[in-house]
N, C-alpha and C. Protein backbone atom coordinates (compact mmCIF):
# COMPACT_ATOMS: atom_id res chain seq x y z
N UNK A 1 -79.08 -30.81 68.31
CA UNK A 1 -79.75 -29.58 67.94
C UNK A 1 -79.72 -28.62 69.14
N UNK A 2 -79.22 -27.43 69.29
CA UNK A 2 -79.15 -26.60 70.17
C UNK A 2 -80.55 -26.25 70.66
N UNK A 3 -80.83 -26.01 72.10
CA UNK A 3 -81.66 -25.27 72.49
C UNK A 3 -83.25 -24.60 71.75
N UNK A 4 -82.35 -23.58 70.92
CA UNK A 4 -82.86 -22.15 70.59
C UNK A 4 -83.49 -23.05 69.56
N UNK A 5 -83.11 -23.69 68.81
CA UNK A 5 -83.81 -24.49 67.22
C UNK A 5 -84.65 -25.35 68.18
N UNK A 6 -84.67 -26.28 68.86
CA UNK A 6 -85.71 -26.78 69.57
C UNK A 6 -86.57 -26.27 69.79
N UNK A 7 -86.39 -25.30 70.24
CA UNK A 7 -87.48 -24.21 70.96
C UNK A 7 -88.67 -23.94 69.70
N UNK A 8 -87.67 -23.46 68.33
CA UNK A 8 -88.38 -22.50 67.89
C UNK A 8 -89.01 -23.76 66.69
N UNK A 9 -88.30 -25.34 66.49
CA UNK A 9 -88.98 -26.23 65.88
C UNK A 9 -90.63 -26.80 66.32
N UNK A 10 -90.84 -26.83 67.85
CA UNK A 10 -91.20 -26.80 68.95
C UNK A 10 -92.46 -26.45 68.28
N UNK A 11 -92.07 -24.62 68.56
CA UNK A 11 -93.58 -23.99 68.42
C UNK A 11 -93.96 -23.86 67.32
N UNK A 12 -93.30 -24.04 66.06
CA UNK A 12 -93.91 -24.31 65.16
C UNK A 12 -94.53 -25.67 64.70
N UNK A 13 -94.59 -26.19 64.94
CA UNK A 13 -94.95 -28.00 64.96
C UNK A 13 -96.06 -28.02 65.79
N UNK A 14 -96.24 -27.41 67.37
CA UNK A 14 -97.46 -27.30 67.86
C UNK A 14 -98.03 -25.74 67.13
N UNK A 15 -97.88 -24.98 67.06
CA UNK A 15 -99.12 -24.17 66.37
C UNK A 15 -99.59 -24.73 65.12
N UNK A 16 -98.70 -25.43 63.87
CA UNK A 16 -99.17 -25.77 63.17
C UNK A 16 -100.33 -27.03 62.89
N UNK A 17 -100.00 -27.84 63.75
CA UNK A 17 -100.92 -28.75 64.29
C UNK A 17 -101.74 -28.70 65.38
N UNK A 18 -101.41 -28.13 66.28
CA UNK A 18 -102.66 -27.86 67.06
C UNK A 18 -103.23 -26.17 67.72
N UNK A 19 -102.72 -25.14 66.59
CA UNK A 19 -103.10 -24.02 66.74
C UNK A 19 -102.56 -23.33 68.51
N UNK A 20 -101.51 -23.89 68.94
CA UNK A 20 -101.45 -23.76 70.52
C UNK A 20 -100.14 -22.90 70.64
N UNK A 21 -100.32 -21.74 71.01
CA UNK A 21 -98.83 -21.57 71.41
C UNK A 21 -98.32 -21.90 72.66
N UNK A 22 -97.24 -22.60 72.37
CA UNK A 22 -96.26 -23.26 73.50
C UNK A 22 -95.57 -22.25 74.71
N UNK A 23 -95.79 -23.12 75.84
CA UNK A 23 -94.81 -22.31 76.78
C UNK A 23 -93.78 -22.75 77.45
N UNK A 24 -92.62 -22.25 77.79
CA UNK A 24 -90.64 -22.80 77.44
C UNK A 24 -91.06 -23.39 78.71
N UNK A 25 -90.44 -24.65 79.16
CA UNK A 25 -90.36 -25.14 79.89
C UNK A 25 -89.41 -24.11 81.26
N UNK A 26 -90.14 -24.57 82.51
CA UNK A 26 -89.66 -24.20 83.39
C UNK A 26 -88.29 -24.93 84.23
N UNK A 27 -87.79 -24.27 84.75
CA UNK A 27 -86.70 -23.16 84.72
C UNK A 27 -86.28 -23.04 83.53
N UNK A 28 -86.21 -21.71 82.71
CA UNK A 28 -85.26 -21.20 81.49
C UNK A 28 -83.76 -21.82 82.03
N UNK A 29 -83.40 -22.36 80.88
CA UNK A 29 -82.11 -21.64 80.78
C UNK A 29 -81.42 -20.83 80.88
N UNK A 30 -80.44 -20.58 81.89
CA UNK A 30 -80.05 -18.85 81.58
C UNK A 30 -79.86 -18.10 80.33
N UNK A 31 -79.67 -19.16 79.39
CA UNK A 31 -79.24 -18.45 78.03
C UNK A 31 -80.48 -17.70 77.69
N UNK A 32 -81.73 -18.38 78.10
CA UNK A 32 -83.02 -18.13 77.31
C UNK A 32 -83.97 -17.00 78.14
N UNK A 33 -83.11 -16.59 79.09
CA UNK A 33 -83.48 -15.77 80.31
C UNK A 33 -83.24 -13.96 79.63
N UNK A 34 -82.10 -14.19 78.96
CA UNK A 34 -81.89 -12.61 78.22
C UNK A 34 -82.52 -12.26 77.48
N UNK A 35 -82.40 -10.85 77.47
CA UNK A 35 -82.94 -10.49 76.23
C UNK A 35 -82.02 -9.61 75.22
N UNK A 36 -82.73 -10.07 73.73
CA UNK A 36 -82.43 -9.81 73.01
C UNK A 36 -83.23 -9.63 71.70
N UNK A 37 -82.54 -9.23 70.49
CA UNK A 37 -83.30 -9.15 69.45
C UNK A 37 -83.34 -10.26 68.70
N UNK A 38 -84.37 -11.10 67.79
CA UNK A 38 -84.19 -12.63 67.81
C UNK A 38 -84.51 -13.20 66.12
N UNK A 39 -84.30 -13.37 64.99
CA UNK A 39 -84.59 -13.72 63.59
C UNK A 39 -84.90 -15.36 63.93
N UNK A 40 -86.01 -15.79 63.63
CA UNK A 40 -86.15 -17.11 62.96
C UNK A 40 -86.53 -17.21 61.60
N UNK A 41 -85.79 -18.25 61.06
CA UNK A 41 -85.64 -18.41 59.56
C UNK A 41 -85.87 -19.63 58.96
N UNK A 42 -86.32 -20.12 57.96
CA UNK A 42 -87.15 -21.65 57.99
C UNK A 42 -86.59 -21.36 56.57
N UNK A 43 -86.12 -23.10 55.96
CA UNK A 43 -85.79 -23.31 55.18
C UNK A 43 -86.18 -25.07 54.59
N UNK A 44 -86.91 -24.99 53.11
CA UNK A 44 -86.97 -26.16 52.71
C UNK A 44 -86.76 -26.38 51.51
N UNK A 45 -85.92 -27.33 51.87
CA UNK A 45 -84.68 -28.02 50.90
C UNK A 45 -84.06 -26.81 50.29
N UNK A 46 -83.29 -26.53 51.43
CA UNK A 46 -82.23 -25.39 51.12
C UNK A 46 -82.46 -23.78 50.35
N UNK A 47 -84.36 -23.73 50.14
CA UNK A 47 -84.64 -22.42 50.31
C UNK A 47 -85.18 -21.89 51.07
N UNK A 48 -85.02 -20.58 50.60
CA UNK A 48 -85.67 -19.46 52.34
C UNK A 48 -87.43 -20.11 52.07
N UNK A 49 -88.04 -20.69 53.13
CA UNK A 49 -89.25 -20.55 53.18
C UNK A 49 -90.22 -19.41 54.41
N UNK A 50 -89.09 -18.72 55.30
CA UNK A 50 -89.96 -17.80 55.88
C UNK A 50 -88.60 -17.44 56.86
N UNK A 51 -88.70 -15.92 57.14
CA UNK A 51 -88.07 -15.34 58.06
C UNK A 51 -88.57 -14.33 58.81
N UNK A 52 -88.59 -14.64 60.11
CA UNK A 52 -89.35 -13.16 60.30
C UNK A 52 -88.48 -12.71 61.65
N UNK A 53 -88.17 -11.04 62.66
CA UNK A 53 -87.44 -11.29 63.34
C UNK A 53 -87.76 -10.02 64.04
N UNK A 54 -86.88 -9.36 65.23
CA UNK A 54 -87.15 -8.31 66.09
C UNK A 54 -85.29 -7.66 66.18
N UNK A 55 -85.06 -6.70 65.81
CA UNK A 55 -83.78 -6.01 65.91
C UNK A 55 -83.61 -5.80 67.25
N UNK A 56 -84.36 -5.28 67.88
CA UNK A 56 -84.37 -5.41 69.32
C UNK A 56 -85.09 -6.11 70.07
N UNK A 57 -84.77 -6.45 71.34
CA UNK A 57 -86.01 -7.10 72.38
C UNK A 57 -87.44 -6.79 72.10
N UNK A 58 -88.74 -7.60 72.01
CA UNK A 58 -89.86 -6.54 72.33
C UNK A 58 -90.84 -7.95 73.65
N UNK A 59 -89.98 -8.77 73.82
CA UNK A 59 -90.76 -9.91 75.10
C UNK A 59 -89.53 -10.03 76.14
N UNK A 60 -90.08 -10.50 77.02
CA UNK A 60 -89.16 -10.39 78.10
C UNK A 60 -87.96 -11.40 78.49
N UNK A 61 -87.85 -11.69 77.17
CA UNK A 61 -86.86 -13.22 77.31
C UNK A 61 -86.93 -13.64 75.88
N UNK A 62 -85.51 -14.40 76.11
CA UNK A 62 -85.20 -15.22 74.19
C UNK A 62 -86.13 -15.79 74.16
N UNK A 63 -86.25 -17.21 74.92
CA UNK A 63 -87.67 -18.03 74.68
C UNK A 63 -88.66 -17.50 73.94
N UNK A 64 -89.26 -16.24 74.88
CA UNK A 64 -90.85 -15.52 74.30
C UNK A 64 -90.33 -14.93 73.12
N UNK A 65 -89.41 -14.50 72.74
CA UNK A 65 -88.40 -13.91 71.31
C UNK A 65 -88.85 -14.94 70.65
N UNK A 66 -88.24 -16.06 70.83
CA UNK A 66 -88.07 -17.38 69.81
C UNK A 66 -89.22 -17.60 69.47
N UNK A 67 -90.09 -18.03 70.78
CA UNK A 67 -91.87 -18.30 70.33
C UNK A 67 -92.49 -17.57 69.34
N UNK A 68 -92.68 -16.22 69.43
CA UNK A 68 -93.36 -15.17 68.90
C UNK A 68 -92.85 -14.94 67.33
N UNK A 69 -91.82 -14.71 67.13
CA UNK A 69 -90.97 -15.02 65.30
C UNK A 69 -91.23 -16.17 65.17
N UNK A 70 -91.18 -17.87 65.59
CA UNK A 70 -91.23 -18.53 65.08
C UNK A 70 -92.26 -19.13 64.09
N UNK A 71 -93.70 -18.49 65.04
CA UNK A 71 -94.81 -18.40 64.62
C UNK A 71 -95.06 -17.20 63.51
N UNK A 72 -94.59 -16.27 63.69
CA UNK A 72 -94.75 -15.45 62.08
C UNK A 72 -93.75 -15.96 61.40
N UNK A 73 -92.71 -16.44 61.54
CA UNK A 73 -92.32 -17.05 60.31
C UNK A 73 -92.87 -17.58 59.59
N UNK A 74 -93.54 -18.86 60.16
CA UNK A 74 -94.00 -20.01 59.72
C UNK A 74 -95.81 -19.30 58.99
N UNK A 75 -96.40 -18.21 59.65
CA UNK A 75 -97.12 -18.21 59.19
C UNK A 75 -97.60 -16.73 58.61
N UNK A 76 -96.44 -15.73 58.85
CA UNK A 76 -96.82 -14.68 58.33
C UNK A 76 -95.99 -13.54 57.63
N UNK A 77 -94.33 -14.22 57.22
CA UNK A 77 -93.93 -13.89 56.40
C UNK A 77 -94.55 -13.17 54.87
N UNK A 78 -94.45 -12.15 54.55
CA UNK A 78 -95.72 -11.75 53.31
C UNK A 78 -95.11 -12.33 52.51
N UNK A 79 -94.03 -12.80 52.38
CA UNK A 79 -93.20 -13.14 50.74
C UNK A 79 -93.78 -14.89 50.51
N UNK A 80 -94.29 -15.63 51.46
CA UNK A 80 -94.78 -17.10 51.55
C UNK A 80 -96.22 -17.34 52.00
N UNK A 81 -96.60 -18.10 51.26
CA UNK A 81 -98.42 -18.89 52.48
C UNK A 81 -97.64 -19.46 53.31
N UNK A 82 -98.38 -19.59 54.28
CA UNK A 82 -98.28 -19.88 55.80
C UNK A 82 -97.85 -21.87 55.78
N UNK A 83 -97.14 -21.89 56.54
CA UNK A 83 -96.32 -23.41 56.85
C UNK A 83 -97.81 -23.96 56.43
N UNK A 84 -97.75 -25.56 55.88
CA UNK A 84 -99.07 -26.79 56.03
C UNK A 84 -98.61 -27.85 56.99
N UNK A 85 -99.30 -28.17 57.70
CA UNK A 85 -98.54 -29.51 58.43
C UNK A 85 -97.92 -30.91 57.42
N UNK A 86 -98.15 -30.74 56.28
CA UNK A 86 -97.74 -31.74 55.66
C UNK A 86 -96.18 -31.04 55.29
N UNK A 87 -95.84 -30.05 55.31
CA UNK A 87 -94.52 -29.32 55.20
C UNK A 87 -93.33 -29.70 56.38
N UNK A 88 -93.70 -29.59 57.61
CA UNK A 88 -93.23 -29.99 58.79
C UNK A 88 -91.60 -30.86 58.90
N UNK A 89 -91.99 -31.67 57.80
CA UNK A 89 -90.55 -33.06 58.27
C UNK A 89 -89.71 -32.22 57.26
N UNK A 90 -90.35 -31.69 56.19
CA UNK A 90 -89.34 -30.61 55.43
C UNK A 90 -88.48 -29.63 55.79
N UNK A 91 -89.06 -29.09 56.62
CA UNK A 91 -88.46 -27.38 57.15
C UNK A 91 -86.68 -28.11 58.18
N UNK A 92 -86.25 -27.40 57.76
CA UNK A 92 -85.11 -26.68 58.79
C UNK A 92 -85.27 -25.23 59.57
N UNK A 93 -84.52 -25.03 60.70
CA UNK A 93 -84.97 -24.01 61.56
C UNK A 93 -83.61 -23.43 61.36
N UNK A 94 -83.39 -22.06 61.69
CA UNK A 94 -82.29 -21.70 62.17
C UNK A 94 -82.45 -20.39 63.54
N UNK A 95 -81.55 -19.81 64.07
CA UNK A 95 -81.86 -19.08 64.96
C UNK A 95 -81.08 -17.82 65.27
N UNK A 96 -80.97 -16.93 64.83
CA UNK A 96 -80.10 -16.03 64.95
C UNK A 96 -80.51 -14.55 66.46
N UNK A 97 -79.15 -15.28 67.40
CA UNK A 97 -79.52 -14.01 68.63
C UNK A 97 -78.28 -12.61 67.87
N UNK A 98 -79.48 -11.65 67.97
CA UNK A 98 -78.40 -10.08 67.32
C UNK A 98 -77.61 -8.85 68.62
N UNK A 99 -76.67 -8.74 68.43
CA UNK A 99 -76.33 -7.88 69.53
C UNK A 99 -77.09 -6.58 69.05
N UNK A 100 -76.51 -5.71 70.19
CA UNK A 100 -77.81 -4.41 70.07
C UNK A 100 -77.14 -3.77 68.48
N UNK A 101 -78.07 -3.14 67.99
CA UNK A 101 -77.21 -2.33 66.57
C UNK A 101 -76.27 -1.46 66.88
N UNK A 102 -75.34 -0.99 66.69
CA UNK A 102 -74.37 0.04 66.89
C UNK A 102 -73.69 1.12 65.28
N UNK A 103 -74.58 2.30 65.40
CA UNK A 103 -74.44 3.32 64.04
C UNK A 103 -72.81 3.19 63.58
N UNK A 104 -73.18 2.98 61.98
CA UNK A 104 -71.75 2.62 61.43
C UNK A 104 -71.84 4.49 60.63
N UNK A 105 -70.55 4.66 60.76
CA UNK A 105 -70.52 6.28 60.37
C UNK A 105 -69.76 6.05 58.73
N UNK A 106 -69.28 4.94 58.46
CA UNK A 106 -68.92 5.01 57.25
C UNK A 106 -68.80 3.24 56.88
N UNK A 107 -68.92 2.84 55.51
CA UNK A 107 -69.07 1.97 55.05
C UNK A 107 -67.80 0.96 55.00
N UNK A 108 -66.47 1.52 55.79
CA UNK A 108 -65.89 0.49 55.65
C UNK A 108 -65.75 0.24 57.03
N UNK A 109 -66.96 0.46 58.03
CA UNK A 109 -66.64 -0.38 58.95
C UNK A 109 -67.89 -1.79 58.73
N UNK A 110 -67.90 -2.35 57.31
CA UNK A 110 -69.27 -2.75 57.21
C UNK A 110 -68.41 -4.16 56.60
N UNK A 111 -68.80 -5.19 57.00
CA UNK A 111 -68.87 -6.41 56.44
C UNK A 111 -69.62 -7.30 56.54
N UNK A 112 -70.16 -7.74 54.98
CA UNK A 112 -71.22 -8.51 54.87
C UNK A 112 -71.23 -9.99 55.53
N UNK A 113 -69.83 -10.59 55.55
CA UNK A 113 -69.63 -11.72 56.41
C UNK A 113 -70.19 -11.68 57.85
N UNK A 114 -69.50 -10.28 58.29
CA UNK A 114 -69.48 -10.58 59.92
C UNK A 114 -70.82 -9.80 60.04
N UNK A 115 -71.22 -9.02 59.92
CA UNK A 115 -72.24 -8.08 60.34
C UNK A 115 -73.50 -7.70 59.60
N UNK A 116 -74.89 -7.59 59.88
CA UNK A 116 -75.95 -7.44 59.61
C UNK A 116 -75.91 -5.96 59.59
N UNK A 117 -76.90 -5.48 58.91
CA UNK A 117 -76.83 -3.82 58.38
C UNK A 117 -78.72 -3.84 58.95
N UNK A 118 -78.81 -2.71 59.39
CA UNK A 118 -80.09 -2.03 59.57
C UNK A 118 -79.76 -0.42 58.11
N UNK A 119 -81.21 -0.17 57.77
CA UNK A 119 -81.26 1.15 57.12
C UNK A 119 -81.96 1.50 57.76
N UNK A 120 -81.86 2.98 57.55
CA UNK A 120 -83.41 3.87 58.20
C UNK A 120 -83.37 5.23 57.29
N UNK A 121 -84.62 5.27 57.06
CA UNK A 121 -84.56 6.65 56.05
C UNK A 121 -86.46 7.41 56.60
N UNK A 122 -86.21 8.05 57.36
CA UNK A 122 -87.43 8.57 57.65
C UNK A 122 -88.10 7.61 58.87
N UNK A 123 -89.52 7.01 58.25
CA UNK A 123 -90.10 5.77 58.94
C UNK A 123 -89.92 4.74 58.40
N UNK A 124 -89.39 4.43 56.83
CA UNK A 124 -88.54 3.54 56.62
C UNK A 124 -87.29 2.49 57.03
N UNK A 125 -87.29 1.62 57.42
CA UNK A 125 -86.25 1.00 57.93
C UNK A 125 -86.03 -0.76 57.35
N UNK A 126 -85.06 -0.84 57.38
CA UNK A 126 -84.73 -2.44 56.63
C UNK A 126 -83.89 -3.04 57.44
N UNK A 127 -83.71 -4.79 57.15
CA UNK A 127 -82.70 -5.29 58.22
C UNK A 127 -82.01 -6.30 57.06
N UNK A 128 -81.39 -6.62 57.01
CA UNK A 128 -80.51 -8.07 56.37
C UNK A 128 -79.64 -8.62 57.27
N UNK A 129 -79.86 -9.87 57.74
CA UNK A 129 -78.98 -10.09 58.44
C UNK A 129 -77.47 -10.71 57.61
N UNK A 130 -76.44 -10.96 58.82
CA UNK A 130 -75.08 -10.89 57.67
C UNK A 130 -74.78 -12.73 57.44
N UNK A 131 -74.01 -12.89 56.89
CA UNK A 131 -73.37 -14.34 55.59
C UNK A 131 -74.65 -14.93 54.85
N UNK A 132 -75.12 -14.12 53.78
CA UNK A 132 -76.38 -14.48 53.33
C UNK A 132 -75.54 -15.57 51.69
N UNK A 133 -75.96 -16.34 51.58
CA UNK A 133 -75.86 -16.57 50.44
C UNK A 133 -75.77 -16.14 49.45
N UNK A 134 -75.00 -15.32 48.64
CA UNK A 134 -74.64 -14.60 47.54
C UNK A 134 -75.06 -13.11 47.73
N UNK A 135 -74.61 -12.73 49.12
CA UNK A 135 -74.20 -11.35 49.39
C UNK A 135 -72.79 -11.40 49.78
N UNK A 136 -72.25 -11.34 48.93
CA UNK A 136 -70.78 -11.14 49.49
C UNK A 136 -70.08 -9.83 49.47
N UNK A 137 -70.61 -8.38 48.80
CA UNK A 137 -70.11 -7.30 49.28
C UNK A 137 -71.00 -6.17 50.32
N UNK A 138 -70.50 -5.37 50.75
CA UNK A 138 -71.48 -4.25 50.80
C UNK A 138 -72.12 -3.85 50.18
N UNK A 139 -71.22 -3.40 49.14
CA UNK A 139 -72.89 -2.66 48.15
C UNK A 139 -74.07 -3.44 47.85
N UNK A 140 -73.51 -4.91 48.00
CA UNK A 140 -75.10 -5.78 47.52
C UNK A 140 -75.72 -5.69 48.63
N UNK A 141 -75.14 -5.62 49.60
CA UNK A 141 -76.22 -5.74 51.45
C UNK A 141 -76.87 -4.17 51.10
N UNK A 142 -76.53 -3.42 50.94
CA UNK A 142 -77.02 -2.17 51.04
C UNK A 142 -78.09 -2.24 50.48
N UNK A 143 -78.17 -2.30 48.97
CA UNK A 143 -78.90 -2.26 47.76
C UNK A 143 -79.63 -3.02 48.08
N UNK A 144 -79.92 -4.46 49.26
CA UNK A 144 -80.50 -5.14 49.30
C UNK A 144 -81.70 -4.54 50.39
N UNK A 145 -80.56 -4.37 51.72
CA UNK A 145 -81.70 -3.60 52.52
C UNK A 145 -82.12 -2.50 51.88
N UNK A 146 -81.70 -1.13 51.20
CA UNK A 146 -82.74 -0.50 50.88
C UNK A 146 -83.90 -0.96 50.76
N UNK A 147 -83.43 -1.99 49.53
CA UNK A 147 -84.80 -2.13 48.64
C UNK A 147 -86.19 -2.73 49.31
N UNK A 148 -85.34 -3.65 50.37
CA UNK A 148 -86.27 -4.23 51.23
C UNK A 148 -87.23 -2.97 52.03
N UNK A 149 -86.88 -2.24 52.43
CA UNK A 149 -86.74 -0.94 53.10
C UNK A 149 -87.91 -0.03 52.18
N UNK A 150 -88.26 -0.24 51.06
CA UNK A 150 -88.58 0.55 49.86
C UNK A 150 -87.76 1.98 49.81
N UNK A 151 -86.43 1.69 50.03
CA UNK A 151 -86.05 3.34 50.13
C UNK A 151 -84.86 3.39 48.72
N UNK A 152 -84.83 4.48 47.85
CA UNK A 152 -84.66 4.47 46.40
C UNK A 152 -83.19 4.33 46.33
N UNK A 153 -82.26 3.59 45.76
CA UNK A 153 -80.85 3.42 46.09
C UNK A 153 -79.77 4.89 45.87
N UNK A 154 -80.54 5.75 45.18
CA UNK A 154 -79.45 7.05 45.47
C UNK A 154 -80.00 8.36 46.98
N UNK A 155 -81.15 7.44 47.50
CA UNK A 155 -81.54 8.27 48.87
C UNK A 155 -80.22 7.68 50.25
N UNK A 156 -80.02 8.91 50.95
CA UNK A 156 -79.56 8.50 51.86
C UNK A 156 -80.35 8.42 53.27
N UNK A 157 -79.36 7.10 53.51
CA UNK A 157 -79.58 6.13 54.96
C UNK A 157 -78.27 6.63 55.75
N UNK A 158 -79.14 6.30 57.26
CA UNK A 158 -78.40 5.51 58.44
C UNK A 158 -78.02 4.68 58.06
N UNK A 159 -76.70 3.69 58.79
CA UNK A 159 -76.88 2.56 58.71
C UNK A 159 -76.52 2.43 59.89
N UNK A 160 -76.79 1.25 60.76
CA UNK A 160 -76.26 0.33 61.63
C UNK A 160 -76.32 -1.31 61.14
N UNK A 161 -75.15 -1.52 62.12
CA UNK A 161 -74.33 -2.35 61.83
C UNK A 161 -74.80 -3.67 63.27
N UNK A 162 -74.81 -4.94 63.87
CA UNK A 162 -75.17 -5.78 64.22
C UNK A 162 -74.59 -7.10 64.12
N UNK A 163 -73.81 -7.84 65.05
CA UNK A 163 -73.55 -9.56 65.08
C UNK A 163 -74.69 -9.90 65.35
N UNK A 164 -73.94 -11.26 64.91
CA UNK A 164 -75.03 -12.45 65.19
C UNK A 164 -74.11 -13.46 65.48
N UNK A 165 -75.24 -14.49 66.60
CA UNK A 165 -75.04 -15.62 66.89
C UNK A 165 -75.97 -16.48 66.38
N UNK A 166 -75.63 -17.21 65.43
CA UNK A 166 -76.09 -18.58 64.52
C UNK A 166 -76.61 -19.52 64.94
N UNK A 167 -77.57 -20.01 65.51
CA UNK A 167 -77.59 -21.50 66.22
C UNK A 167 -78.93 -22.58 65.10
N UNK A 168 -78.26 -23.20 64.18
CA UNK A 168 -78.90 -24.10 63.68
C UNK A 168 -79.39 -25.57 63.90
């Protein structure tokens, strides 16, 4: 199990059982030393049970990234109730680090495989990250972040565009 899923199995397993948030062992990793923008995503028996995430940095390191989503995943996703410790041996983790967004000026620099889409329409804004399970074009990523977004599918968006690194 890589790192980053440790980390973020970690703090969810101690907050859920003992209400504590965890702190990354000393010396970081260099990996865990950057920053970046960070999605943790929890899954049991192969459905989404919570995702929650930051497009950009907002802690001073992946670790504190990882910590901080892992715990709203698990407990404050609005679309789920909050993890039970009897859930625990169930969940899978996953971990997605995002490069910075970079504005896509037209839609065919957009692929749902490789790349995550941000919208923004006003103070509105949405994220999907990219190889989702039965998003396989653009227009469904779009239509998806709008909606997530609450923004009406014939309003126009920004979009930016975003990799990811996967670590399950």
């Amino acid at each position: 199990m890589h790192p980053f899923v440790e980390l973020a199995k970690k703090t969810i397993e101690t907050y859920i059982r003992e209400g504590r948030i965890i702190n990354p062992s000393e010396p970081l990793p260099p990996e865990m030393t950057e920053k970046a923008g960070v999605f943790v995503s929890l899954k049991k028996h192969g459905q989404l049970r919570g995702c929650i995430g930051t497009f950009m940095p907002s802690t001073e390191n992946i670790a504190q990234e990882i910590i901080r989503n892992a715990i709203s995943a698990a407990t404050q996703d609005y679309r789920f109730s909050p993890v039970e410790e009897k859930e625990l041996g169930e969940l899978t983790c996953s971990v997605d680090v995002l490069s910075p967004p970079e504005k896509a000026n037209d839609v065919s620099e957009l692929n749902p495989k490789k790349y995550g889409v941000i919208v923004t329409n006003g103070f509105r804004k949405g994220l999907l990250l990219p190889d989702l399970e039965g998003v396989d074009t653009v227009g469904e990523q779009l239509r998806i972040t709008k909606l997530k977004a609450g923004i009406l599918p014939q309003e126009d968006v920004e979009i930016y565009r975003f990799e990811v690194k996967r670590y399950k």
